[in-house]
Protein backbone atom coordinates (compact mmCIF):
# COMPACT_ATOMS: atom_id res chain seq x y z
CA UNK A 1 44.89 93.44 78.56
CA UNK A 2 41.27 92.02 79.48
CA UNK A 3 38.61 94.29 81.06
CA UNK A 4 39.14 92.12 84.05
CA UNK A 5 42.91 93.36 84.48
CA UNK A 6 42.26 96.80 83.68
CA UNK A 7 40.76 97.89 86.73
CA UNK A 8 44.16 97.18 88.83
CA UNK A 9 46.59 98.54 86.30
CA UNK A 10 44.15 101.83 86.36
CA UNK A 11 44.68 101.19 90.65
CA UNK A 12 48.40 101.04 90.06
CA UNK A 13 48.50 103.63 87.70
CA UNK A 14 46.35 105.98 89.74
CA UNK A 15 48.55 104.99 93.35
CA UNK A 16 51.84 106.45 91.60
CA UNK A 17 50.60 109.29 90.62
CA UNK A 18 51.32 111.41 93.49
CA UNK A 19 54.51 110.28 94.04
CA UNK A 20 55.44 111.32 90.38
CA UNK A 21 53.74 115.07 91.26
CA UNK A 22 56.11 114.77 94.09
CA UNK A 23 59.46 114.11 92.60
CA UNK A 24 59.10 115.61 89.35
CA UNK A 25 62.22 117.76 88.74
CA UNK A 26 63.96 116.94 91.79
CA UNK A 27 67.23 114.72 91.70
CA UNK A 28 67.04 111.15 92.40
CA UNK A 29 70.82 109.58 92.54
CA UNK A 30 71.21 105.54 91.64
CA UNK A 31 73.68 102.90 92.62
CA UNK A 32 73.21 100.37 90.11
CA UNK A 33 75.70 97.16 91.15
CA UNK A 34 74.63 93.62 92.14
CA UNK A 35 72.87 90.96 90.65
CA UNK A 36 70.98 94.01 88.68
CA UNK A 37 73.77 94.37 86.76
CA UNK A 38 74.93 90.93 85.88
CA UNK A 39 71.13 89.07 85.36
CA UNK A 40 69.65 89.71 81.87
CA UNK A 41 66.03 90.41 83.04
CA UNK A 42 66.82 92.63 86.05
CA UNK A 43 68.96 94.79 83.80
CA UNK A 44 66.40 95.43 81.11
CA UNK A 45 63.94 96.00 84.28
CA UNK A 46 66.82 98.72 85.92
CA UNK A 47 66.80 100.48 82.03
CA UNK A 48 62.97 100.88 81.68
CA UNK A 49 62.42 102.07 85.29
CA UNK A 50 65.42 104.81 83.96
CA UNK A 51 63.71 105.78 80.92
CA UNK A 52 60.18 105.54 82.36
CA UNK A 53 61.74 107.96 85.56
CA UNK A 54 63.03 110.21 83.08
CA UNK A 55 59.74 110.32 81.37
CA UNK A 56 58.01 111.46 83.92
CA UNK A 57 60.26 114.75 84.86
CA UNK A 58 62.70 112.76 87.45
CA UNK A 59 65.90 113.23 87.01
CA UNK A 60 68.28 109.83 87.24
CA UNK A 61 71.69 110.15 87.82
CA UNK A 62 73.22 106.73 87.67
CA UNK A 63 76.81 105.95 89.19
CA UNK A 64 77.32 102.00 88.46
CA UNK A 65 80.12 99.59 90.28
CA UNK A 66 81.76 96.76 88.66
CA UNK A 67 83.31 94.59 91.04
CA UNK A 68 82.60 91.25 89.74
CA UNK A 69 83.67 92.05 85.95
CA UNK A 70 86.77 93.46 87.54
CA UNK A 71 87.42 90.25 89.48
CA UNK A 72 86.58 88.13 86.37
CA UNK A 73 89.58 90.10 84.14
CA UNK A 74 91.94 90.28 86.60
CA UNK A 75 91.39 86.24 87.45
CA UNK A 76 91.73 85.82 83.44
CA UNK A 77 95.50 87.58 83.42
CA UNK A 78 96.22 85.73 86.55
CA UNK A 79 96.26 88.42 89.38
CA UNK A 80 94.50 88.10 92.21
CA UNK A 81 91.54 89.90 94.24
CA UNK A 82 92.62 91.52 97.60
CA UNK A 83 89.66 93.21 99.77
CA UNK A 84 90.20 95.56 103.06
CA UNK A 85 87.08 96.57 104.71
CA UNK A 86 85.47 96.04 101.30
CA UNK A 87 87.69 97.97 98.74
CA UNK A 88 89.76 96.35 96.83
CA UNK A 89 93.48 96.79 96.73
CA UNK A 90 94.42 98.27 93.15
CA UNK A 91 98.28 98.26 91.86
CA UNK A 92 99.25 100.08 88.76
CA UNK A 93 98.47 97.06 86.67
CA UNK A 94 94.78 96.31 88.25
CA UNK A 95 94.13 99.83 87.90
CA UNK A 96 94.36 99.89 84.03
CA UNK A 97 92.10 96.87 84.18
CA UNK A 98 89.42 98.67 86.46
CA UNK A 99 89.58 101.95 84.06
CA UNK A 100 89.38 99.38 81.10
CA UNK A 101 86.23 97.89 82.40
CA UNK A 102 84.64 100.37 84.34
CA UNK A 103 85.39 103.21 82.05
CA UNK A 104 85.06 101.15 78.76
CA UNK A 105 83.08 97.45 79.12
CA UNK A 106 80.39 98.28 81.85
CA UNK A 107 79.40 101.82 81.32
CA UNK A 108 78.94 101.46 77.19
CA UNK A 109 76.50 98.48 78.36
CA UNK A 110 74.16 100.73 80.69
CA UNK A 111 74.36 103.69 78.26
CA UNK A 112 73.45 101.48 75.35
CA UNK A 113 70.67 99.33 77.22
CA UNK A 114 69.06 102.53 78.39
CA UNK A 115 69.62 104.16 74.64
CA UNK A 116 68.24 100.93 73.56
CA UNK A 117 64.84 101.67 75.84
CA UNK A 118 64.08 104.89 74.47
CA UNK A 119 66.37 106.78 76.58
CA UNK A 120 69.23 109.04 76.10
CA UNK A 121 71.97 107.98 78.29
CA UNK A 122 75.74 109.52 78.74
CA UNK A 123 78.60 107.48 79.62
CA UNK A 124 81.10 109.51 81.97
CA UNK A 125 84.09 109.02 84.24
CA UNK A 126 84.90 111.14 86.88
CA UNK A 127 87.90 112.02 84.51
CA UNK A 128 85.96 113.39 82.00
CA UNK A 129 85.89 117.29 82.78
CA UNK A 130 86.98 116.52 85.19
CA UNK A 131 83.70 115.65 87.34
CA UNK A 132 85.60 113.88 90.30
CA UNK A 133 88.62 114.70 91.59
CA UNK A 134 90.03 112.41 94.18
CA UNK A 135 92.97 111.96 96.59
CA UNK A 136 94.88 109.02 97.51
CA UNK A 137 92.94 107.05 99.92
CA UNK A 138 94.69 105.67 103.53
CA UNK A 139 93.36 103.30 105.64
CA UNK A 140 93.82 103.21 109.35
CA UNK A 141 92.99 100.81 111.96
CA UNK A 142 90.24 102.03 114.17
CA UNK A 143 93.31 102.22 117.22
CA UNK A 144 93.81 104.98 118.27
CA UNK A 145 97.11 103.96 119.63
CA UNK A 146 98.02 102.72 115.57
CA UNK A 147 101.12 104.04 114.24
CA UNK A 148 102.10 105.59 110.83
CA UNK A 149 103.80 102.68 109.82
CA UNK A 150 100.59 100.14 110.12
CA UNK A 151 98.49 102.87 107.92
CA UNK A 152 97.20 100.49 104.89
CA UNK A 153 98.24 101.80 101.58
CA UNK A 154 95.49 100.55 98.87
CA UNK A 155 97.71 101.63 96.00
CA UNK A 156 95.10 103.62 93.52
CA UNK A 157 92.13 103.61 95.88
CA UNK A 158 91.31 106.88 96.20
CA UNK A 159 88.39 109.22 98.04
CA UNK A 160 86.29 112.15 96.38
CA UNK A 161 87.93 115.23 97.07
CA UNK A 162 85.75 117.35 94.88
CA UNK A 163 82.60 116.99 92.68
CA UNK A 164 81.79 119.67 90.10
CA UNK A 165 78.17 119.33 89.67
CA UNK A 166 78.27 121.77 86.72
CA UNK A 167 78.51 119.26 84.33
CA UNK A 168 75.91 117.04 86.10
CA UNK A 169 73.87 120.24 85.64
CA UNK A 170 74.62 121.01 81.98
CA UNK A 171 73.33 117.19 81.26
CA UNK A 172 70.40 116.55 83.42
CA UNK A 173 68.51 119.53 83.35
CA UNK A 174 68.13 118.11 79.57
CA UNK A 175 67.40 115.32 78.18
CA UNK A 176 70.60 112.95 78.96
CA UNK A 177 70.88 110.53 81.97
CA UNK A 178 74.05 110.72 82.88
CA UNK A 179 75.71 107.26 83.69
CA UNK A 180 79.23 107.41 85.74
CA UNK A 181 82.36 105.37 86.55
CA UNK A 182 83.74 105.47 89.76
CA UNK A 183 87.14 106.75 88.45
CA UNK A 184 88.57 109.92 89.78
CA UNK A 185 91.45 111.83 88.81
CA UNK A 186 94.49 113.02 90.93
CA UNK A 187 96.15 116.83 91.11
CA UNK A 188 98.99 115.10 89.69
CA UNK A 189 96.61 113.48 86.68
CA UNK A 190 96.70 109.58 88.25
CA UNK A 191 93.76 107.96 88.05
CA UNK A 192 91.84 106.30 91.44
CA UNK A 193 89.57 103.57 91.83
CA UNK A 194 87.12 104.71 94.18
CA UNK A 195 83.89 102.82 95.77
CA UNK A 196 80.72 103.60 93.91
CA UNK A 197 78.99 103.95 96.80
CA UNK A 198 81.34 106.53 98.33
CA UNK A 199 80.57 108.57 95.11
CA UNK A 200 76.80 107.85 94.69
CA UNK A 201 77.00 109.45 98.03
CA UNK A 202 78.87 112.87 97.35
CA UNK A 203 77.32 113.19 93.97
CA UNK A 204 73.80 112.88 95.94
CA UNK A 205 75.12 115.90 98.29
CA UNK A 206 76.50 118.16 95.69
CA UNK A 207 73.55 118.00 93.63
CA UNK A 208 71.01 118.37 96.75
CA UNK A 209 69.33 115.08 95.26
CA UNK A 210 65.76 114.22 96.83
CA UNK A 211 66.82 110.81 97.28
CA UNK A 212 70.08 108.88 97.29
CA UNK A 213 69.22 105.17 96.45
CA UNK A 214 72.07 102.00 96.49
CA UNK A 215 71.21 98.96 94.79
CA UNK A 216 72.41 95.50 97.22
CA UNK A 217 72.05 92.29 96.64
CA UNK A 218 70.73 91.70 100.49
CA UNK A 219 66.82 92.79 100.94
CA UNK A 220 68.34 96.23 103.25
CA UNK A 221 69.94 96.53 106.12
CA UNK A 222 69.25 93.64 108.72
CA UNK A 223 69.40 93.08 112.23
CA UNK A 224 71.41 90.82 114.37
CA UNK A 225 68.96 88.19 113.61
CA UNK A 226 68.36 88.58 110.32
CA UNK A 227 65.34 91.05 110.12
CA UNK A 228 64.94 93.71 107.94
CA UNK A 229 64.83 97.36 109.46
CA UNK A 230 62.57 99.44 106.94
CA UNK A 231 62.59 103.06 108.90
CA UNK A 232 65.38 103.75 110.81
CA UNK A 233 67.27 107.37 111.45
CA UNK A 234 70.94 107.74 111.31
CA UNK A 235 71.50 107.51 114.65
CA UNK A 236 70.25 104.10 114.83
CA UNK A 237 72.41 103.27 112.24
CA UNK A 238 75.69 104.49 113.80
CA UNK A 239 75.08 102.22 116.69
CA UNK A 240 74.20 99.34 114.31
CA UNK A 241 77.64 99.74 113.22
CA UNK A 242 79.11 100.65 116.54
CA UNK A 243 78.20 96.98 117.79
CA UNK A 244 79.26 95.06 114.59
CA UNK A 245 76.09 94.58 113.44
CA UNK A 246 76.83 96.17 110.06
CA UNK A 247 80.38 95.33 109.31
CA UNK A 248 82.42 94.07 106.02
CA UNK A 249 81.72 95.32 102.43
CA UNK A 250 78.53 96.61 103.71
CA UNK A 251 79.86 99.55 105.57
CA UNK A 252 80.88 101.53 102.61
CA UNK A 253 77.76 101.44 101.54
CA UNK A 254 76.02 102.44 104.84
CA UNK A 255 78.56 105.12 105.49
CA UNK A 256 77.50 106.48 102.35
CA UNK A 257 73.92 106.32 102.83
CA UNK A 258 74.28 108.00 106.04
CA UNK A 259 76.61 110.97 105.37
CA UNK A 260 74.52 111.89 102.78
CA UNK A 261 71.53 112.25 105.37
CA UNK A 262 73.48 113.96 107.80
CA UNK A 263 74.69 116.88 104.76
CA UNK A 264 71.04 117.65 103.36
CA UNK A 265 69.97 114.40 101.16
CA UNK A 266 66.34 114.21 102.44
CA UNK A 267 66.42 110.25 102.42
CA UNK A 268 68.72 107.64 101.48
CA UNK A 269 67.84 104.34 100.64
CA UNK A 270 69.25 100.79 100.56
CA UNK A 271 67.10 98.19 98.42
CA UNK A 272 67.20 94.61 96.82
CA UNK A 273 68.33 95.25 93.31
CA UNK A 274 67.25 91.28 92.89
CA UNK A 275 63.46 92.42 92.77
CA UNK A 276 62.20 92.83 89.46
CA UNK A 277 61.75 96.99 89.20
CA UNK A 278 62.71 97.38 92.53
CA UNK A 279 63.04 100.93 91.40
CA UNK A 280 59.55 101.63 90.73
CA UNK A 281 58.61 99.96 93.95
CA UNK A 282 60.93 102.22 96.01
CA UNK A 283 60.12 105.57 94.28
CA UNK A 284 56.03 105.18 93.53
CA UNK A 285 55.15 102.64 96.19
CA UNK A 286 54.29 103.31 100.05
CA UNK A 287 55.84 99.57 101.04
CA UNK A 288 59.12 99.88 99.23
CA UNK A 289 61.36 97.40 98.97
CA UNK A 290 64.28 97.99 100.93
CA UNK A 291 65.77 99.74 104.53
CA UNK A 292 64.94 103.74 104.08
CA UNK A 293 67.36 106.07 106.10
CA UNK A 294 66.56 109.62 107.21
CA UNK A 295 68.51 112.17 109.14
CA UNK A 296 66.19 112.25 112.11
């Protein structure tokens, strides 16, 4: 650094720090998925923003999708991808490829690139202790006049039916980040694949985090034509999706977002994980980077 740079890191420095004073030991929940997890510089960017939140008293909990590895492995053994209102359809078979890569491939990679950053990261399932449990997961068409028999079955796809936020509390109130799978388990011990964002979501509202934040690889939630809406309450947002305007694999994510506003998350936020630390922009920034949902 030259004494001509250092008076705007000192600026930059300076701007952040009461945004740190402000979140320090509060709960800040993460959906890392996207291009942040599959582009080499954007995931060593996602690990130091971790470490660096950590450092400062924040406390990241990370909950991490998978979809395109998934898709990759299954296309490799020859079966393939099925989607219904963005969740994909999981037999038997693709579910011991999702636990395989979700449980095993992805979440050793996050634990050991944050490790490998100084951190101290914990790979977890929502098997493990169990910290999810889940129940089989029906979709309906939105008819009211639908019958039983054209109810969607999405073999393994589960919902959350519980989260015990005791072991999220036994790990970070230390010095571990935990990192989770979207894999929950059944009362009868089978395993479901559940949406990452559905989970982000309940983990956010069990653990009264400060902020719920989902990683997308779209700049936040857009208009009809094509403009991003920075501030906007939930209400807003359910007639956004009342009139189509949010639709497809995004509406998991939104739905998430904006339960977790309406049960006590103070804000919920949907960014472009294809910025470069669009972490550190959301949390110590006033701009942001991304759509920012409150209850009101």
């Amino acid at each position: 650094m030259n004494h001509h740079d250092a008076p705007t890191v000192a600026r930059v420095l300076t701007a952040a720090l009461p945004y740190i004073q402000r979140y320090r030991g509060k709960t800040v929940v993460i959906k890392y998925g996207g291009n942040a997890m599959t582009e080499d510089a954007l995931k060593a960017g996602f690990a130091r923003d971790i470490v660096l939140m950590k450092a400062v008293g924040i406390r990241p909990i990370i909950v991490h999708g998978g979809g395109p590895q998934i898709g990759d492995l299954l296309k490799r053994v020859g079966k393939e991808s099925r989607f219904v209102d963005g969740m994909r359809v999981t037999d038997a078979e693709t579910m011991d490829i999702v636990e395989m890569v979700l449980g095993g491939l992805v979440n050793k990679e996050i634990v050991n690139l944050i490790n490998r950053n100084g951190g101290r990261a914990i790979g977890l399932t929502g098997k493990d202790g169990p910290l999810i449990t889940a129940t089989k997961l029906h979709l309906k068409p939105n008819d009211e006049r639908a019958t039983a028999s054209e109810i969607i079955d999405l073999g393994h796809v589960g919902e959350v039916a519980e989260v015990h936020s005791e072991i999220l509390n036994h790990f970070g109130s230390g010095d571990f980040i935990p990192v989770i799978a979207p894999i929950g388990v059944g009362v009868d011990g089978a395993s479901y694949n559940i949406n990452a964002d559905l989970v982000a979501g309940r983990i956010a509202e069990e653990m009264k985090a400060e902020k719920l934040i989902l990683l997308t690889n779209t700049p936040g939630v857009l208009s009809h034509t094509g403009e991003l809406l920075t501030g906007i309450s939930a209400a807003r947002i359910r007639e956004l999706m009342a009139d189509g305007t949010i639709s497809g694999g995004m509406l998991p994510k939104i739905g998430s977002a904006l339960e977790a506003v309406e049960r006590g998350v103070k804000r919920a936020h949907i960014i472009d994980g294809r910025v470069e630390h669009a972490l550190l922009l959301e949390m110590f920034t006033d701009e942001g980077v991304g759509t920012l949902i409150e209850s009101a």
